[in-house]
C-alpha atoms as a PDB file:
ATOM      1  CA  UNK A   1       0.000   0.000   0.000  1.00  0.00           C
ATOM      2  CA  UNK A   2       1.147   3.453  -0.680  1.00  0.00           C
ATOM      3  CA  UNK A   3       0.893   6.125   1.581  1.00  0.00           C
ATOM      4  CA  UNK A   4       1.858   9.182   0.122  1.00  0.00           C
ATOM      5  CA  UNK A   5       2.544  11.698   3.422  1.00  0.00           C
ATOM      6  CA  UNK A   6       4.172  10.221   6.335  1.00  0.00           C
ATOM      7  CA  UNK A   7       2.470  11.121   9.927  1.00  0.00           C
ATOM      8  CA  UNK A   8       3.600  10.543  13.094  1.00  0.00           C
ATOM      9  CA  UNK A   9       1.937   7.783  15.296  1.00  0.00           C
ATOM     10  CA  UNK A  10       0.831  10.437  17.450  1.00  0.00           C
ATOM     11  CA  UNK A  11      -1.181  12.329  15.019  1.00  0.00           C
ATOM     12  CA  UNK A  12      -2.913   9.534  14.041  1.00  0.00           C
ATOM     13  CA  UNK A  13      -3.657   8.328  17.497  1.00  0.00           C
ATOM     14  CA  UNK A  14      -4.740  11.923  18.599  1.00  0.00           C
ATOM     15  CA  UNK A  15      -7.992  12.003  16.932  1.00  0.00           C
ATOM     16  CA  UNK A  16     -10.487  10.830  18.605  1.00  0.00           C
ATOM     17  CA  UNK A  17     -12.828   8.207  16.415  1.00  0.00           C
ATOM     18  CA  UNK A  18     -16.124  10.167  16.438  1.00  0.00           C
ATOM     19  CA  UNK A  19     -14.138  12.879  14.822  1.00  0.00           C
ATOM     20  CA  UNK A  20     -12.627   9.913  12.234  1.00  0.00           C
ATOM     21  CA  UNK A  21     -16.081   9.082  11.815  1.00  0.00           C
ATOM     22  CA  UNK A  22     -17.329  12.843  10.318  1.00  0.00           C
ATOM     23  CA  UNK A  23     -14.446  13.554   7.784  1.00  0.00           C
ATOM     24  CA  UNK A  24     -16.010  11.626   4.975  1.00  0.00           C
ATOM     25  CA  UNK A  25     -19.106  13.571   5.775  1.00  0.00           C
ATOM     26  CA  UNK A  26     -16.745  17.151   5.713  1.00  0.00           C
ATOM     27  CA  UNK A  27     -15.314  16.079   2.887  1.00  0.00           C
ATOM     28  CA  UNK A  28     -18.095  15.305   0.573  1.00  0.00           C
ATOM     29  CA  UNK A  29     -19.419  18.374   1.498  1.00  0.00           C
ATOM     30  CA  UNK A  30     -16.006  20.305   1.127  1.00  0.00           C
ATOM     31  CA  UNK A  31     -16.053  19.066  -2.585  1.00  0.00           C
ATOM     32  CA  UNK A  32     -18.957  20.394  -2.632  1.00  0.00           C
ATOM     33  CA  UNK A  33     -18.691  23.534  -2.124  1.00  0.00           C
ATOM     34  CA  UNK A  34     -15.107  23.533  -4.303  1.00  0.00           C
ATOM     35  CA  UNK A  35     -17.584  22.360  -7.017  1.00  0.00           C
ATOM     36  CA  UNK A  36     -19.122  25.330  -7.188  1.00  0.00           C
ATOM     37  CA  UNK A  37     -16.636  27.673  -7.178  1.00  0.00           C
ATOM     38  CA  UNK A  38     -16.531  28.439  -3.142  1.00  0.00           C
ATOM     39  CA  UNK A  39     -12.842  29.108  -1.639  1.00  0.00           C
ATOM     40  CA  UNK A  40     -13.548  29.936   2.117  1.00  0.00           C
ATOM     41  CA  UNK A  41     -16.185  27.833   4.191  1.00  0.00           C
ATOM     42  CA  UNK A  42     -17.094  28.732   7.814  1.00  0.00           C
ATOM     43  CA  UNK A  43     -17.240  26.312  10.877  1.00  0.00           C
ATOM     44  CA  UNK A  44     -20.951  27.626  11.140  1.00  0.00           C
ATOM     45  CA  UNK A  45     -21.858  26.976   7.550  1.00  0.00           C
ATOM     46  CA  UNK A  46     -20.318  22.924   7.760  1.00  0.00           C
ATOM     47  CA  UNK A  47     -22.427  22.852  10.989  1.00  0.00           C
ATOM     48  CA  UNK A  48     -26.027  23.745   9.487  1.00  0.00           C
ATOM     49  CA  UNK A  49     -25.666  21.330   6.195  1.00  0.00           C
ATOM     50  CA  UNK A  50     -24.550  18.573   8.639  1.00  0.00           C
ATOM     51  CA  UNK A  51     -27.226  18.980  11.852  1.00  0.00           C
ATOM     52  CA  UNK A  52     -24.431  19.619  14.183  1.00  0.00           C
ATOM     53  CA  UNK A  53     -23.523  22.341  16.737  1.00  0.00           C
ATOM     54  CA  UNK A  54     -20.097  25.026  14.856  1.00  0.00           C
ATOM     55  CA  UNK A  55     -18.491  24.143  18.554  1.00  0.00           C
ATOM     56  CA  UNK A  56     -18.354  20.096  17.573  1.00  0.00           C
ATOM     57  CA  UNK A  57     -16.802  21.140  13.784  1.00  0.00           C
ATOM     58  CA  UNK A  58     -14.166  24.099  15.077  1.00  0.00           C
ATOM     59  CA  UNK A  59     -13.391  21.282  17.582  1.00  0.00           C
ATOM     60  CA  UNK A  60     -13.114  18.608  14.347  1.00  0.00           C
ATOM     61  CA  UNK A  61     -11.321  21.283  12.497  1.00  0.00           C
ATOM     62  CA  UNK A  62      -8.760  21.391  15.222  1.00  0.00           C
ATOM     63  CA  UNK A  63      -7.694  18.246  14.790  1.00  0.00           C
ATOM     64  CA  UNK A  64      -6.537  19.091  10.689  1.00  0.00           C
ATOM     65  CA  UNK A  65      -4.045  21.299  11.772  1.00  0.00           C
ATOM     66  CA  UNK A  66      -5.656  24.075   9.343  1.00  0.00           C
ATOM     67  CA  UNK A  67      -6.807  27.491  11.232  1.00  0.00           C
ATOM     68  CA  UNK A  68      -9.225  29.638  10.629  1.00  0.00           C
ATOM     69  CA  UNK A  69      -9.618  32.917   9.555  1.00  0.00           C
ATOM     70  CA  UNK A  70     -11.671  35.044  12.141  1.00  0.00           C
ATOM     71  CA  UNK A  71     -15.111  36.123   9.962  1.00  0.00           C
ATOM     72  CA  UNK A  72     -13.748  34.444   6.596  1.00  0.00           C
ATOM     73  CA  UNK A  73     -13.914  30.833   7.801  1.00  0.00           C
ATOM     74  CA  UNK A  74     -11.159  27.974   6.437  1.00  0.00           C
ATOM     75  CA  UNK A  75      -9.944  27.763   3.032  1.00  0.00           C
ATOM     76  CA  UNK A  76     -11.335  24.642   1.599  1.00  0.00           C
ATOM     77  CA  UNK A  77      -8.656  23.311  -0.295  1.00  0.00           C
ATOM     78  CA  UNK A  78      -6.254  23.151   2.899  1.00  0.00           C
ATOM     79  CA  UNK A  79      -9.377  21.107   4.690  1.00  0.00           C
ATOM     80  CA  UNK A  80      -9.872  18.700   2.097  1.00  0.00           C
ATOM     81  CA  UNK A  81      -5.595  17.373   1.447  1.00  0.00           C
ATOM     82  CA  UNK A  82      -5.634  17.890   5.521  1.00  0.00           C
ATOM     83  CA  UNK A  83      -8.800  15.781   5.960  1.00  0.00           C
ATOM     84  CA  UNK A  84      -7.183  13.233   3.059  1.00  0.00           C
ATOM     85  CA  UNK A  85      -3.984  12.889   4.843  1.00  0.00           C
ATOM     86  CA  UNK A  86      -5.588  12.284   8.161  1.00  0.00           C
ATOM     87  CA  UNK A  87      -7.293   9.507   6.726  1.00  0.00           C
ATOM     88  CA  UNK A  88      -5.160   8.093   4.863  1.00  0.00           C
ATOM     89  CA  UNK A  89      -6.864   8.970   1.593  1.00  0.00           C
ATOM     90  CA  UNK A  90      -4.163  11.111  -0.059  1.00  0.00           C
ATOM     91  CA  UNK A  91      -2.755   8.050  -1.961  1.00  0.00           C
ATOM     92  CA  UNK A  92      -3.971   4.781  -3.521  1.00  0.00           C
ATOM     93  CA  UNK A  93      -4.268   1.820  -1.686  1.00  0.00           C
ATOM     94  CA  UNK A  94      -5.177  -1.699  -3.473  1.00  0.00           C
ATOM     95  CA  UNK A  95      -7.025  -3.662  -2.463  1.00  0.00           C
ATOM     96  CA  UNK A  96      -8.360  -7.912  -3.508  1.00  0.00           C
ATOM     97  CA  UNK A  97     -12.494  -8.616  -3.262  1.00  0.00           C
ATOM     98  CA  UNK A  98     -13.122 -11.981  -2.650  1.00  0.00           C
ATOM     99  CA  UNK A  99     -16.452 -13.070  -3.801  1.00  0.00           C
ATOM    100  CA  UNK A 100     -18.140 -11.415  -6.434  1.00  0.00           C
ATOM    101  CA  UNK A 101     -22.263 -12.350  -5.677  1.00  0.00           C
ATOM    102  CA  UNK A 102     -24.288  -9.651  -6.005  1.00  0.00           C
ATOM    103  CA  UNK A 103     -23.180  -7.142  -3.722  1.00  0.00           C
ATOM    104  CA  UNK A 104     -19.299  -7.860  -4.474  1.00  0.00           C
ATOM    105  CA  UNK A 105     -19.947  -7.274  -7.986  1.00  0.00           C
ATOM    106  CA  UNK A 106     -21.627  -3.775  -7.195  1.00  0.00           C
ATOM    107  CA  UNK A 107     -18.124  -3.009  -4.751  1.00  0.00           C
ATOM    108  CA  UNK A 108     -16.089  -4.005  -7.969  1.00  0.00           C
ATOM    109  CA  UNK A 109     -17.809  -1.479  -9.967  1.00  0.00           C
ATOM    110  CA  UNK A 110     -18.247   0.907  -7.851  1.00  0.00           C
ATOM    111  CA  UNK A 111     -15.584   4.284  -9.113  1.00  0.00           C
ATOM    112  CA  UNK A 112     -16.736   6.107  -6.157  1.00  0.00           C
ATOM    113  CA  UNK A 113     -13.603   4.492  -3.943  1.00  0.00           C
ATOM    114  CA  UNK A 114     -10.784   5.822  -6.271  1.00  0.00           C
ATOM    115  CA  UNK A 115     -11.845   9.003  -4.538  1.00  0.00           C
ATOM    116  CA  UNK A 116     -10.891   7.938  -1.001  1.00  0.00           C
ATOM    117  CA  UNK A 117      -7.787   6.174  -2.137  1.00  0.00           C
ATOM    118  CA  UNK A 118      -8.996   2.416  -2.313  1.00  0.00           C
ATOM    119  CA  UNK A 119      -8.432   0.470  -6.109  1.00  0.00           C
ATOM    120  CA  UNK A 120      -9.783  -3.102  -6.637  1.00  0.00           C
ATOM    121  CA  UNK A 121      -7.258  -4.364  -8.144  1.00  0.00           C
ATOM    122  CA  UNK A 122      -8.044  -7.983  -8.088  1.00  0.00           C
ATOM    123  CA  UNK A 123     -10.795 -10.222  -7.814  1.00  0.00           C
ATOM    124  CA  UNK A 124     -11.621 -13.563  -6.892  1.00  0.00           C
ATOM    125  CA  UNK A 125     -13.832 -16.462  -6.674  1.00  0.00           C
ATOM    126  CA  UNK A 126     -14.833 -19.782  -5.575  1.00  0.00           C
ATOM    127  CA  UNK A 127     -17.548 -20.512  -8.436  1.00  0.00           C
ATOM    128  CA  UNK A 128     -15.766 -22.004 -11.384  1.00  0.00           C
ATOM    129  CA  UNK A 129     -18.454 -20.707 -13.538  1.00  0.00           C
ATOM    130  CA  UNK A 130     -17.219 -16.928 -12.921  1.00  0.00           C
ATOM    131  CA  UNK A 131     -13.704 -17.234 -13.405  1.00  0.00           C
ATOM    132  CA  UNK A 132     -12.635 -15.546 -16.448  1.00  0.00           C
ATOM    133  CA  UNK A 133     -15.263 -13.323 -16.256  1.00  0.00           C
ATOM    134  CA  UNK A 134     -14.442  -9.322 -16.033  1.00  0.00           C
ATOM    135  CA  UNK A 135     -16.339  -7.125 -13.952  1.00  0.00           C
ATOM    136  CA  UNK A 136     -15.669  -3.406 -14.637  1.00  0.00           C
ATOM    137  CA  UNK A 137     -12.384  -4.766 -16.272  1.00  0.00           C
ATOM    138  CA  UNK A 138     -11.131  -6.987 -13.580  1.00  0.00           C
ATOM    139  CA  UNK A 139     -11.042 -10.280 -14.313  1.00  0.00           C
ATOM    140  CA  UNK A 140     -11.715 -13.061 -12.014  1.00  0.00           C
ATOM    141  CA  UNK A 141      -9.063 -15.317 -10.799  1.00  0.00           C
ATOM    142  CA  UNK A 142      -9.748 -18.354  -9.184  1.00  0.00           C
ATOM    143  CA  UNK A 143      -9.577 -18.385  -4.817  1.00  0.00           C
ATOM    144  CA  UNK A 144      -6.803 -21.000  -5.581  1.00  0.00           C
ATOM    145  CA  UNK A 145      -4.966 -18.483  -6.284  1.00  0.00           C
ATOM    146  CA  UNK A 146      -4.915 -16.450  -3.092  1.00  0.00           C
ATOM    147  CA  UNK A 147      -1.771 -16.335  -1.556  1.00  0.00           C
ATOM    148  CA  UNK A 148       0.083 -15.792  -4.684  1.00  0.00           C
ATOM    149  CA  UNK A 149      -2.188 -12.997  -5.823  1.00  0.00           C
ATOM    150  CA  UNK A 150      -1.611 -10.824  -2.209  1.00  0.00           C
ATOM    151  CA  UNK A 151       2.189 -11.445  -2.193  1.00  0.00           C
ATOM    152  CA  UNK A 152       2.426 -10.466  -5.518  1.00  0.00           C
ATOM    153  CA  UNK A 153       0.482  -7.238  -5.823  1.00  0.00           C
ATOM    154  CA  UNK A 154       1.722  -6.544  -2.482  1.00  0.00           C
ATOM    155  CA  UNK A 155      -1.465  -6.106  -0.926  1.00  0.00           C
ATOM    156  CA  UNK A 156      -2.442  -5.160   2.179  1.00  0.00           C
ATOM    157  CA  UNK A 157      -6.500  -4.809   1.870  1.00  0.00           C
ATOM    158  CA  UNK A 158      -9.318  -7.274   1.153  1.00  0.00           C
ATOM    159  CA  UNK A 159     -12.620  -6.718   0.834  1.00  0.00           C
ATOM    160  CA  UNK A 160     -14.468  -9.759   1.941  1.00  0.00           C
ATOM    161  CA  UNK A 161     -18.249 -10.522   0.329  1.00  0.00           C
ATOM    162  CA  UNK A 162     -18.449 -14.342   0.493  1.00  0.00           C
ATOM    163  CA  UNK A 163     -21.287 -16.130   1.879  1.00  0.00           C
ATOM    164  CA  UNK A 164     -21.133 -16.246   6.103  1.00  0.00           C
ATOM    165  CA  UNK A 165     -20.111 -19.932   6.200  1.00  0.00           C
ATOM    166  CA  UNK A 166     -16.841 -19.356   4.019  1.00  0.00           C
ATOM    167  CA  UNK A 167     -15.998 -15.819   6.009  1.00  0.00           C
ATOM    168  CA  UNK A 168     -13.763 -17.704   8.616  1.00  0.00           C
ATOM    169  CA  UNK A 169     -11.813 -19.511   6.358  1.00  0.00           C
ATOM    170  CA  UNK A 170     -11.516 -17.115   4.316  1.00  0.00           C
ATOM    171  CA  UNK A 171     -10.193 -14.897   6.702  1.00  0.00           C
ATOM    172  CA  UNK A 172      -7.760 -17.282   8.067  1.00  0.00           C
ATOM    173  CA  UNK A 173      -5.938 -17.216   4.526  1.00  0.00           C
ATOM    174  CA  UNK A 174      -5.846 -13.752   4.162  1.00  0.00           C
ATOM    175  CA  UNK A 175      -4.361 -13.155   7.365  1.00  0.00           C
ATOM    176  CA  UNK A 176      -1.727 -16.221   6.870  1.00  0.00           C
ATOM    177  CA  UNK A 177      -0.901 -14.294   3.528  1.00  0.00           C
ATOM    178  CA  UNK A 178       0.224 -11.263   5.046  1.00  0.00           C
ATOM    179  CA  UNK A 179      -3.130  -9.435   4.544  1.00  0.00           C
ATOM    180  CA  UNK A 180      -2.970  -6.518   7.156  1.00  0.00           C
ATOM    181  CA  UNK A 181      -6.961  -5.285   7.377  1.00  0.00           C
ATOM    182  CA  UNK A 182     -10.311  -6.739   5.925  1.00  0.00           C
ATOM    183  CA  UNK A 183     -13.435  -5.209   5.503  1.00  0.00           C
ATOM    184  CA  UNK A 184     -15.901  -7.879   6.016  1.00  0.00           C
ATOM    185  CA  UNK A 185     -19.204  -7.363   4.697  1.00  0.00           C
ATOM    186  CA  UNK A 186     -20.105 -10.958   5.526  1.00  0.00           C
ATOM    187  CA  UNK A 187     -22.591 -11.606   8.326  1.00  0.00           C
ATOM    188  CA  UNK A 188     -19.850 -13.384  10.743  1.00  0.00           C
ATOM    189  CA  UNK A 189     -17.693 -12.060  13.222  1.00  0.00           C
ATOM    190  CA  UNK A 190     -14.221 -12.643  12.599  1.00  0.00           C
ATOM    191  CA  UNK A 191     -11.637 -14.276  14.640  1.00  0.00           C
ATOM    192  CA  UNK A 192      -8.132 -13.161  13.083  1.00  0.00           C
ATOM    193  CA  UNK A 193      -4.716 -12.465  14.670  1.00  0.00           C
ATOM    194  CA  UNK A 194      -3.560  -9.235  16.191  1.00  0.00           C
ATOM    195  CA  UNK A 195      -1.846  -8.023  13.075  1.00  0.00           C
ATOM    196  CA  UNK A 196      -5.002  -7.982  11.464  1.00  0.00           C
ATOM    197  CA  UNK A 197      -7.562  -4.943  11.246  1.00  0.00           C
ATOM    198  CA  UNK A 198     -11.422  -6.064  10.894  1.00  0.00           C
ATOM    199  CA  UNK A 199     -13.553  -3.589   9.867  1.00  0.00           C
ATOM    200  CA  UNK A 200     -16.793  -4.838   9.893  1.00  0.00           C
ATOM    201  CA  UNK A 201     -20.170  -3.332   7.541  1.00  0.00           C
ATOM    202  CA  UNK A 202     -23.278  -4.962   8.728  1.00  0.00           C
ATOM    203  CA  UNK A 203     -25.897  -4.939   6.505  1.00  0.00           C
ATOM    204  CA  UNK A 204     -28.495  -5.941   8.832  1.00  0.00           C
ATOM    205  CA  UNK A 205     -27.781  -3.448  11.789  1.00  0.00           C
ATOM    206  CA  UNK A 206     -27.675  -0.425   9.775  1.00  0.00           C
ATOM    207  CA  UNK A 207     -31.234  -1.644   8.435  1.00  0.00           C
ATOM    208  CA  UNK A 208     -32.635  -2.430  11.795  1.00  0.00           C
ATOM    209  CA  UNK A 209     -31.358   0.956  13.252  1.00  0.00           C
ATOM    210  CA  UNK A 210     -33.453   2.943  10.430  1.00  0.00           C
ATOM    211  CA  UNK A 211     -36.308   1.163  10.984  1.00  0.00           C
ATOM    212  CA  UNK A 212     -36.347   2.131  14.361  1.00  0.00           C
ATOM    213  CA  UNK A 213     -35.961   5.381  13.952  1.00  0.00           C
ATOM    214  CA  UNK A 214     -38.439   5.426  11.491  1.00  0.00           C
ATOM    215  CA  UNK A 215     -40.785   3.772  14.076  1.00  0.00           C
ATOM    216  CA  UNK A 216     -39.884   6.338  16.510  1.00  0.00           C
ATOM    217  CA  UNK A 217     -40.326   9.319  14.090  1.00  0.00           C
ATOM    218  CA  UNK A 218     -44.101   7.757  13.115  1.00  0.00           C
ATOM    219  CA  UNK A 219     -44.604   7.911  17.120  1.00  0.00           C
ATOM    220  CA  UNK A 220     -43.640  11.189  17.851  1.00  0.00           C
ATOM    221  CA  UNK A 221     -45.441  12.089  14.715  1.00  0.00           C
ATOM    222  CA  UNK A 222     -49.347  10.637  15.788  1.00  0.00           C
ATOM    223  CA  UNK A 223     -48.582  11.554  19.375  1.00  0.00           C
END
């Protein structure tokens, strides 16, 4: 994986992860307003278009390194490479899928991630009947495969989308391959050794939460 900037551990470490958690959401917005032709954006401004309080952002802001500009705001091209860096965005990382159903196909073609610095650059599968096939130009190589794929791309991501029942094996090859963080959309928790990040996306939980809060809005609503 390339990395672009080096940071020190400590200004990685010093953010805290609610903070980590609202960059994306800065920086869409951020592009945003570079879009349309916007130079300077204000703590106060970020704060209305996201529903939070100016003193949570200046606080968020803090953490970039950038300072504002009393009455004129920040100037939105030092946010976004700050908020890049910070997350690790400013360079490419690649990255293997492993299991192209449905919603791994969808990941494959999805450009969107070239724009936080994560390329697909290989694919693979268990199903004989899809090797061979390209999806958004990557073909797909056999799991077989594997080991020799990660050592010799050098990678240090996978994305996992294979069925629950294969996640733990799967995971146990990646790791054993020198794979240093997965992002496991399968529904299974992962057991994996300590050199090994899981970041785990679960479809079901971010469903469940929005139907509750649907529920509750419907409440409050006929109260």
């Amino acid at each position: 994986m390339k990395w672009g900037v080096q940071m020190e551990k400590h200004e990685i470490f010093s953010i805290p992860l609610p903070a980590i958690r609202r960059f994306p959401a800065y920086l869409r917005l951020l592009k945003e307003y570079q879009a349309n032709g916007e130079t300077w954006i204000s703590a106060t401004k970020l704060a209305d278009d996201l529903q939070l309080k100016p003193i949570q952002v200046r606080k968020d802001m803090a953490y970039t390194g950038v300072e504002g500009k009393p009455k004129v705001g920040f100037l939105i091209e030092e946010l976004i490479l700050a908020i890049r860096r910070h997350l690790g965005w400013d360079n490419t990382s690649d990255a293997v899928l492993l299991g192209v159903g449905n919603l791994g196909s969808a990941l494959v073609g999805y450009k969107g991630f070239e724009n936080y610095g994560l390329r697909i650059v290989a694919v693979l599968d268990a199903d004989p009947e899809k090797v061979g096939n390209r999806i958004a130009g990557v073909q797909v190589l056999p799991l077989e495969r594997l080991e020799e794929t990660i050592r010799r791309l050098k990678i240090n991501i996978a994305i996992l989308t294979v069925p629950a029942e294969a996640a733990q094996y799967t995971a146990n090859r990646l790791a054993n391959a020198g794979i240093r963080g997965i992002w496991n959309f399968a529904p299974k928790d992962l057991r994996v050794p300590d050199h090994v990040i899981v970041q785990r996306t679960d479809l079901a939980t971010g469903l469940a939460e929005l139907s509750s809060k649907i529920k509750l809005k419907i409440f409050d609503e006929n109260r």
